[in-house]
PDB file of N, CA and C in Angstrom:
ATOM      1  N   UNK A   1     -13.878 173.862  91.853  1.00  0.00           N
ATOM      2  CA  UNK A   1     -12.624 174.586  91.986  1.00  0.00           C
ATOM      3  C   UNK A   1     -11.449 173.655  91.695  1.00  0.00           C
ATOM      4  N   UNK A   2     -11.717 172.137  91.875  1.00  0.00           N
ATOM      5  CA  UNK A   2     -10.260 171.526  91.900  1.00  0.00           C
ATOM      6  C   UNK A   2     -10.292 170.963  90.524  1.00  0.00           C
ATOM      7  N   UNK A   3     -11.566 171.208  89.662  1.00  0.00           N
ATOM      8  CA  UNK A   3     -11.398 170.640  88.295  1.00  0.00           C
ATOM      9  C   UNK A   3     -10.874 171.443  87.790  1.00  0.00           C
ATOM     10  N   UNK A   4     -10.804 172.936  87.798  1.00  0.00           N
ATOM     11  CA  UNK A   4     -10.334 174.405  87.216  1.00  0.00           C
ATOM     12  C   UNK A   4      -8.840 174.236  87.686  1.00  0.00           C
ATOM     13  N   UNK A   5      -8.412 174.118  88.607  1.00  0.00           N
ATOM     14  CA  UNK A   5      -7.153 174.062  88.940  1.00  0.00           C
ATOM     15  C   UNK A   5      -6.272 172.867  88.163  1.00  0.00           C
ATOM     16  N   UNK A   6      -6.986 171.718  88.173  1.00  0.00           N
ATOM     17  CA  UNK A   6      -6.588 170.917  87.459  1.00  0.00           C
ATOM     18  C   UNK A   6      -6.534 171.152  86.153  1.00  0.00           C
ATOM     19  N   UNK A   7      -7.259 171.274  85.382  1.00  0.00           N
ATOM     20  CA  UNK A   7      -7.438 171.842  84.177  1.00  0.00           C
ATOM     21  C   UNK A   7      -5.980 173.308  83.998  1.00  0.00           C
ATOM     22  N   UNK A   8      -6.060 174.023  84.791  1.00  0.00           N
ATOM     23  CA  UNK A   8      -4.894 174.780  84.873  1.00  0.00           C
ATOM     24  C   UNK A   8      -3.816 173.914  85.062  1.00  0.00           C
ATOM     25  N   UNK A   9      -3.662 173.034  85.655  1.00  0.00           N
ATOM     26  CA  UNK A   9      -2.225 172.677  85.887  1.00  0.00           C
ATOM     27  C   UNK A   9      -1.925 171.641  84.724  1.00  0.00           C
ATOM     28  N   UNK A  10      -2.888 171.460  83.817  1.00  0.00           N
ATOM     29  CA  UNK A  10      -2.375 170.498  82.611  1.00  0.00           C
ATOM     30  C   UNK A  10      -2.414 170.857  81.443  1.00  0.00           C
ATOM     31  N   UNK A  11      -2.978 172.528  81.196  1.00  0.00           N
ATOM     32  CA  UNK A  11      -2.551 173.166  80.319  1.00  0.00           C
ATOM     33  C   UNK A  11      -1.194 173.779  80.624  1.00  0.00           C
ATOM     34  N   UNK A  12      -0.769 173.846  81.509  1.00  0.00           N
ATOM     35  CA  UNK A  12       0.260 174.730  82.203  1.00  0.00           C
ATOM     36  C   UNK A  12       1.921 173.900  82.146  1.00  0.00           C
ATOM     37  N   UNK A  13       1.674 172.004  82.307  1.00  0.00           N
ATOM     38  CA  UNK A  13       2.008 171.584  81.408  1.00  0.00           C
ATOM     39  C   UNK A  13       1.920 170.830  80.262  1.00  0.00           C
ATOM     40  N   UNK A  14       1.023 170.944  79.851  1.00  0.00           N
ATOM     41  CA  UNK A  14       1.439 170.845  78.058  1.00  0.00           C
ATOM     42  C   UNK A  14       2.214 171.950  77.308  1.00  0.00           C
ATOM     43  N   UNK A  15       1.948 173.209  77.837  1.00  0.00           N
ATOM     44  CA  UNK A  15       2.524 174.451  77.501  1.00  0.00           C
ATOM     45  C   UNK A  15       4.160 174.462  77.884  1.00  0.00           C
ATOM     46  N   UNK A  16       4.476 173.917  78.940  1.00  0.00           N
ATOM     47  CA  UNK A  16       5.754 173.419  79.217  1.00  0.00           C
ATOM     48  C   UNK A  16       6.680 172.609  78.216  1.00  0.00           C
ATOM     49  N   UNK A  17       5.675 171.240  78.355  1.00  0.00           N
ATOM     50  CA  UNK A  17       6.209 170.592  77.223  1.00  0.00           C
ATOM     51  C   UNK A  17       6.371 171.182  75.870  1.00  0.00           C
ATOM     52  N   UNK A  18       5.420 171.799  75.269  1.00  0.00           N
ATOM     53  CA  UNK A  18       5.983 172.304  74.058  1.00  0.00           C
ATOM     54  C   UNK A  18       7.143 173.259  74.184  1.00  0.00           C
ATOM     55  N   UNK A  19       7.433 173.869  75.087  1.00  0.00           N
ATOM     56  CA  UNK A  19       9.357 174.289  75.201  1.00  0.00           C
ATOM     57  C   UNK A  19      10.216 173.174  74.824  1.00  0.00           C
ATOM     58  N   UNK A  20       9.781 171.945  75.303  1.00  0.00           N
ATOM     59  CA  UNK A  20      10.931 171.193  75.592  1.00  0.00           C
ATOM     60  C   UNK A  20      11.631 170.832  74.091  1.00  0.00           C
ATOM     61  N   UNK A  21      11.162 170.977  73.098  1.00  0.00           N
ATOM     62  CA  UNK A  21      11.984 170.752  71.606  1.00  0.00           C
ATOM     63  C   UNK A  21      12.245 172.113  71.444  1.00  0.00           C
ATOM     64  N   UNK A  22      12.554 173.310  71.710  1.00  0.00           N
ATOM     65  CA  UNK A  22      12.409 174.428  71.655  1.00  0.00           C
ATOM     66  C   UNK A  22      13.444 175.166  72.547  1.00  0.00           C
ATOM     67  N   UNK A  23      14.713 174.863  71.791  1.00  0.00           N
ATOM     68  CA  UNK A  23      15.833 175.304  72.835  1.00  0.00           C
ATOM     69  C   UNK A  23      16.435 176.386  73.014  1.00  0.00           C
ATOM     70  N   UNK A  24      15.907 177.355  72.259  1.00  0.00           N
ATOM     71  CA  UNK A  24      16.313 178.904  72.157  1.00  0.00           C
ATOM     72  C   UNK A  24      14.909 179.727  72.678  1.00  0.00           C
ATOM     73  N   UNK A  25      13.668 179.012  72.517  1.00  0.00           N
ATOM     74  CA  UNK A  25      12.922 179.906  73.117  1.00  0.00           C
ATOM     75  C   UNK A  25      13.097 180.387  74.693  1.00  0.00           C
ATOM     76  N   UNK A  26      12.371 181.448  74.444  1.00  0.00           N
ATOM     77  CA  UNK A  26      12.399 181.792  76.117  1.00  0.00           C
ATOM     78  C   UNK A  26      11.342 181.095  76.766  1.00  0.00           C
ATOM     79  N   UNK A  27      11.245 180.564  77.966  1.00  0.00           N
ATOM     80  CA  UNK A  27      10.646 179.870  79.129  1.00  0.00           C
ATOM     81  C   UNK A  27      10.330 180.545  80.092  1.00  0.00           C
ATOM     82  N   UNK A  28      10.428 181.783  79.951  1.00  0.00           N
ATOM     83  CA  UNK A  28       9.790 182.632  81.023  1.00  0.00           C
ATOM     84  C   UNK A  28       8.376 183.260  80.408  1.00  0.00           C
ATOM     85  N   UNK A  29       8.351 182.965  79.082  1.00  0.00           N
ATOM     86  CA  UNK A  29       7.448 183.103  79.016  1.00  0.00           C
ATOM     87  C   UNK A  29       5.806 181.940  79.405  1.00  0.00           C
ATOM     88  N   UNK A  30       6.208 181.374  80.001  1.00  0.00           N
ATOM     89  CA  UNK A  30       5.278 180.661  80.088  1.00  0.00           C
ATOM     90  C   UNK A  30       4.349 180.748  81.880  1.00  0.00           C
ATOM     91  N   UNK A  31       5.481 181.601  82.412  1.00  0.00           N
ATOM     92  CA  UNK A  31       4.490 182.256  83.375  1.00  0.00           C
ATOM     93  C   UNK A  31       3.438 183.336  83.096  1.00  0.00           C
ATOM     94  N   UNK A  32       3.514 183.739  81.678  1.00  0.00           N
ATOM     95  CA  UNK A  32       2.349 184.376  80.706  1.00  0.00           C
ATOM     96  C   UNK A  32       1.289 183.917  80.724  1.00  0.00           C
ATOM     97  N   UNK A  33       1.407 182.760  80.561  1.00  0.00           N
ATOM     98  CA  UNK A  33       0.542 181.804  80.173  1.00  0.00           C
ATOM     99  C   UNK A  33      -1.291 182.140  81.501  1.00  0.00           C
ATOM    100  N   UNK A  34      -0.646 181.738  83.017  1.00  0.00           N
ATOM    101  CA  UNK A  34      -1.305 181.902  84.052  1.00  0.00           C
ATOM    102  C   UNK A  34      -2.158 183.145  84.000  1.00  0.00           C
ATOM    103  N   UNK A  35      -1.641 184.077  83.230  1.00  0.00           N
ATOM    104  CA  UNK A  35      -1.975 185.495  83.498  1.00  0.00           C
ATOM    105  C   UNK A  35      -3.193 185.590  81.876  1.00  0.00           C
ATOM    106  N   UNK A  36      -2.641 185.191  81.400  1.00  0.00           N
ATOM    107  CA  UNK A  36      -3.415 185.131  80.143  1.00  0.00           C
ATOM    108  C   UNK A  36      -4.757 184.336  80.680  1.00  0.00           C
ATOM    109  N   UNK A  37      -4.584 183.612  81.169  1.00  0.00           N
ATOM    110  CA  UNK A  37      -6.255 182.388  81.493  1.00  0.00           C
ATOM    111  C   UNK A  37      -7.172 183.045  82.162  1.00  0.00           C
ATOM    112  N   UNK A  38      -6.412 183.856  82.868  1.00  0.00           N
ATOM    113  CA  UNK A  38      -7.458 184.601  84.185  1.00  0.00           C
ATOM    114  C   UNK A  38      -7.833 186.255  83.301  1.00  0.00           C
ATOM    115  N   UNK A  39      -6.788 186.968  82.868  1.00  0.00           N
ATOM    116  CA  UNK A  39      -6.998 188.193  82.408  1.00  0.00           C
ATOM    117  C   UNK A  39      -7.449 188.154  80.957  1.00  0.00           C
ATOM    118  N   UNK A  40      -7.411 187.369  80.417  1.00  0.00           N
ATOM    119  CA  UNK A  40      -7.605 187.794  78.946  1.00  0.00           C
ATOM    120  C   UNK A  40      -9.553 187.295  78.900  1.00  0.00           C
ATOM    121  N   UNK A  41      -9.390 186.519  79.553  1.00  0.00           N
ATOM    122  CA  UNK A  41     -10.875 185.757  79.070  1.00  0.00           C
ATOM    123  C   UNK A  41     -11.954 187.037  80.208  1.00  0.00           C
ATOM    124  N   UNK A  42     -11.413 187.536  81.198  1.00  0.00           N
ATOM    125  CA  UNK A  42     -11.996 188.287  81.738  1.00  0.00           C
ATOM    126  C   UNK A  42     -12.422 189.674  80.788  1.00  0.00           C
ATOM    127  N   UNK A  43     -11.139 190.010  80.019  1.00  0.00           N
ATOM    128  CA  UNK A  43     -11.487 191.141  79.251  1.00  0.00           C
ATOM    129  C   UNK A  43     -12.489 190.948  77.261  1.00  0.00           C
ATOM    130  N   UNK A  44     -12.485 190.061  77.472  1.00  0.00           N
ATOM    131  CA  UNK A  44     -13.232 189.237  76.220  1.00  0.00           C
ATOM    132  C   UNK A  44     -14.635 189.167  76.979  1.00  0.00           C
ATOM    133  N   UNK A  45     -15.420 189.067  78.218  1.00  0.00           N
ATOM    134  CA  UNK A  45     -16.089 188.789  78.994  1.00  0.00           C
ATOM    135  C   UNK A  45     -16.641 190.559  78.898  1.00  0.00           C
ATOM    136  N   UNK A  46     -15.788 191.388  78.708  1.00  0.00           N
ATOM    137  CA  UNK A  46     -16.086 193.106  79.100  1.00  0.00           C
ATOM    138  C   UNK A  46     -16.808 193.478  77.535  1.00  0.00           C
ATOM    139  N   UNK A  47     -15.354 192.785  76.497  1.00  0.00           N
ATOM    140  CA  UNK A  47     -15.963 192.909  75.071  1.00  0.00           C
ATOM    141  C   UNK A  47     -17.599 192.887  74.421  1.00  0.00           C
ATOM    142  N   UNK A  48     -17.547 191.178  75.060  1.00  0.00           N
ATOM    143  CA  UNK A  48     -18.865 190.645  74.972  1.00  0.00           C
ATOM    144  C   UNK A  48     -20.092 191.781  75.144  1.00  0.00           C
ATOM    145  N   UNK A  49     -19.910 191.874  76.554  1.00  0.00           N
ATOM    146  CA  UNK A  49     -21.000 192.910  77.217  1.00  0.00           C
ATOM    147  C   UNK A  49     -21.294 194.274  76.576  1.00  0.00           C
ATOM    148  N   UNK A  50     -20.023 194.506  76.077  1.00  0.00           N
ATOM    149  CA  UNK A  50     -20.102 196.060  75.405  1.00  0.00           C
ATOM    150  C   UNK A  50     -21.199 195.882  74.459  1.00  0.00           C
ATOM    151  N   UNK A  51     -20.494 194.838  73.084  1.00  0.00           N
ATOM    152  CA  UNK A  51     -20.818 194.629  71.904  1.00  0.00           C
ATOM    153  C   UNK A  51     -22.513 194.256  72.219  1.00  0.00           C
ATOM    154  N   UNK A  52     -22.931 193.376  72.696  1.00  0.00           N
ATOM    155  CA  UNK A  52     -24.354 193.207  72.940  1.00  0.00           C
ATOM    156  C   UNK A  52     -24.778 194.225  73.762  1.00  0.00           C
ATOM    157  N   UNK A  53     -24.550 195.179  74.410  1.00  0.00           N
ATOM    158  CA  UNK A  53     -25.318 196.613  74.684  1.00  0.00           C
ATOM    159  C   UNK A  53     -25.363 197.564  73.952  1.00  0.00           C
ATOM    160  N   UNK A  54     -23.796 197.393  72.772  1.00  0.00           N
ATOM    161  CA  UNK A  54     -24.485 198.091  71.380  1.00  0.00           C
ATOM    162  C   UNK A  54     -25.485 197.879  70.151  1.00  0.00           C
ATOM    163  N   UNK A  55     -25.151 196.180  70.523  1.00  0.00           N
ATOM    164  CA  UNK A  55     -26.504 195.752  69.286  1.00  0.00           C
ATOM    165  C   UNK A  55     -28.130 195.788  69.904  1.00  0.00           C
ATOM    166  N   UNK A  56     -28.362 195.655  71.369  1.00  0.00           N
ATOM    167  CA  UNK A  56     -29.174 196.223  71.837  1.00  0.00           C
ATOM    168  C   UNK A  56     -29.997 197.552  71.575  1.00  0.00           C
ATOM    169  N   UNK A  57     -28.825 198.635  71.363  1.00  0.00           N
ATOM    170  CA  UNK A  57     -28.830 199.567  71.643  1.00  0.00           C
ATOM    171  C   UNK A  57     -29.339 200.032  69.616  1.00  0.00           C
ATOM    172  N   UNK A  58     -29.191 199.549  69.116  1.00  0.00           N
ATOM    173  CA  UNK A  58     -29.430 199.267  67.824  1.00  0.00           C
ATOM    174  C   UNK A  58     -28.054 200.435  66.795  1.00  0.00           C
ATOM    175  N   UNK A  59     -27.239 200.309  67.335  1.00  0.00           N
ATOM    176  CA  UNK A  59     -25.852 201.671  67.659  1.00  0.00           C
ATOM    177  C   UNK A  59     -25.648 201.081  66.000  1.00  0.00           C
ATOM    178  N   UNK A  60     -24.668 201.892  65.154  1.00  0.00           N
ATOM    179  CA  UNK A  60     -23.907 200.762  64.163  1.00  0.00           C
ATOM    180  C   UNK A  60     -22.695 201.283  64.562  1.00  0.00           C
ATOM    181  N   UNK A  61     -21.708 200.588  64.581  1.00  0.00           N
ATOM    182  CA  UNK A  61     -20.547 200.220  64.567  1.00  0.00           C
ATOM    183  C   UNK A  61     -19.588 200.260  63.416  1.00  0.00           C
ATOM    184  N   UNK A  62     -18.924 201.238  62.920  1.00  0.00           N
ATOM    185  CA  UNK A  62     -18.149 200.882  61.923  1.00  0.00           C
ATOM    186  C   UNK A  62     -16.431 200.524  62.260  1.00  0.00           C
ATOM    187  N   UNK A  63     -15.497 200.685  61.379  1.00  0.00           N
ATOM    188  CA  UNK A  63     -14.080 200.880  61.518  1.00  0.00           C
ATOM    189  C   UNK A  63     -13.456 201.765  61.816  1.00  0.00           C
ATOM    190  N   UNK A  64     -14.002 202.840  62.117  1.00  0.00           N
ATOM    191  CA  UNK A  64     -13.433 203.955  62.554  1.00  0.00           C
ATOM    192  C   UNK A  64     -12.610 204.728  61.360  1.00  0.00           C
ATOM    193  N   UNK A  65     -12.880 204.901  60.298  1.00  0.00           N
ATOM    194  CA  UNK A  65     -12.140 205.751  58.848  1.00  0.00           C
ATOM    195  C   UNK A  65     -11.925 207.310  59.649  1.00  0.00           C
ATOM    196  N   UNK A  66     -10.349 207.111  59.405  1.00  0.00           N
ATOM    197  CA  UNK A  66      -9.827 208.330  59.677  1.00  0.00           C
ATOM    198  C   UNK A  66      -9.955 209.227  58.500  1.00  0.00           C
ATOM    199  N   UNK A  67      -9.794 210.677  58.920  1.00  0.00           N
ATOM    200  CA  UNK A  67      -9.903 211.262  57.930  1.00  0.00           C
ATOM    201  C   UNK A  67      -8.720 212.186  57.178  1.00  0.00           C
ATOM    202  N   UNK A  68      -8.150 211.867  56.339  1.00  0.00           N
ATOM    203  CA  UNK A  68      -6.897 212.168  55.425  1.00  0.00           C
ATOM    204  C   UNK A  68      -6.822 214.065  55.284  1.00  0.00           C
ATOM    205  N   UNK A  69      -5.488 214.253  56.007  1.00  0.00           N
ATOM    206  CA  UNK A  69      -5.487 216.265  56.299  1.00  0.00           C
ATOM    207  C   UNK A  69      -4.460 216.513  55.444  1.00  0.00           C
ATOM    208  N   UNK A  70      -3.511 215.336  54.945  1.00  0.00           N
ATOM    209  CA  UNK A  70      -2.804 216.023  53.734  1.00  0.00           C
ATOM    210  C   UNK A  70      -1.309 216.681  55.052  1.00  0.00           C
ATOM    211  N   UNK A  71      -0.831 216.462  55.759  1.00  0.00           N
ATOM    212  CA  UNK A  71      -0.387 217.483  56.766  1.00  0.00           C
ATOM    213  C   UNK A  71       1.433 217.342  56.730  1.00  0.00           C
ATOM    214  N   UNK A  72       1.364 216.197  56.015  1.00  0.00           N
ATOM    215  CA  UNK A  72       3.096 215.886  56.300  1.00  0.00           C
ATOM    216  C   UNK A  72       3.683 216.047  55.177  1.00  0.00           C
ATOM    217  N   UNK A  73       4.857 216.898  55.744  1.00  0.00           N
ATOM    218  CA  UNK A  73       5.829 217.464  54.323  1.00  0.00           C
ATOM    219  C   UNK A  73       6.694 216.277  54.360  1.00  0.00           C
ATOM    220  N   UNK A  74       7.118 216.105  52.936  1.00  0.00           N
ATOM    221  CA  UNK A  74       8.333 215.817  52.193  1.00  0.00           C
ATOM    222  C   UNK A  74       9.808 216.309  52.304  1.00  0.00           C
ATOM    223  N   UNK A  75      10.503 215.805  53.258  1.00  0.00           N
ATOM    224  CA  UNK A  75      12.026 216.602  53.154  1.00  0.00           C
ATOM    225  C   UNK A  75      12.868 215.913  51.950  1.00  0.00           C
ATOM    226  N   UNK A  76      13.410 216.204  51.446  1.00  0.00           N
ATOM    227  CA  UNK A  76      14.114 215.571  50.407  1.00  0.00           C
ATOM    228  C   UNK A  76      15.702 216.628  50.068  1.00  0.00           C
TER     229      UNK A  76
END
């Protein structure tokens, strides 16, 4: 737990430091940052699981091709 924390607190600043040449950015964004480490890798973690219960599942997966209805007029 105190290597994770650590590890958090020295990405947390290096991420700091790179503001510091950076004088118009915003700095609030970097309480983003915290939220991103914990939530994003959690939902990449959900991804994972999906995607290998579809290749399991022997599913195929495409892009999703919408299909073209022709529906919108031209005002001119």
């Amino acid at each position: 737990m105190f290597r994770y924390a650590l590890f958090l607190a020295v990405d947390w600043l290096a991420a700091a430091f790179a503001f510091v040449p950076e004088r118009r950015e915003q700095r609030g964004l970097l309480w983003w940052l915290l939220l991103q480490r914990f939530g994003y890798r959690q939902l990449m973690y959900v991804v994972m699981l999906k995607s290998l219960a579809a290749a399991a599942r022997g599913a195929l997966v495409g892009w999703g091709k919408l299909e073209r209805k022709a529906t919108v007029e031209v005002q001119g």
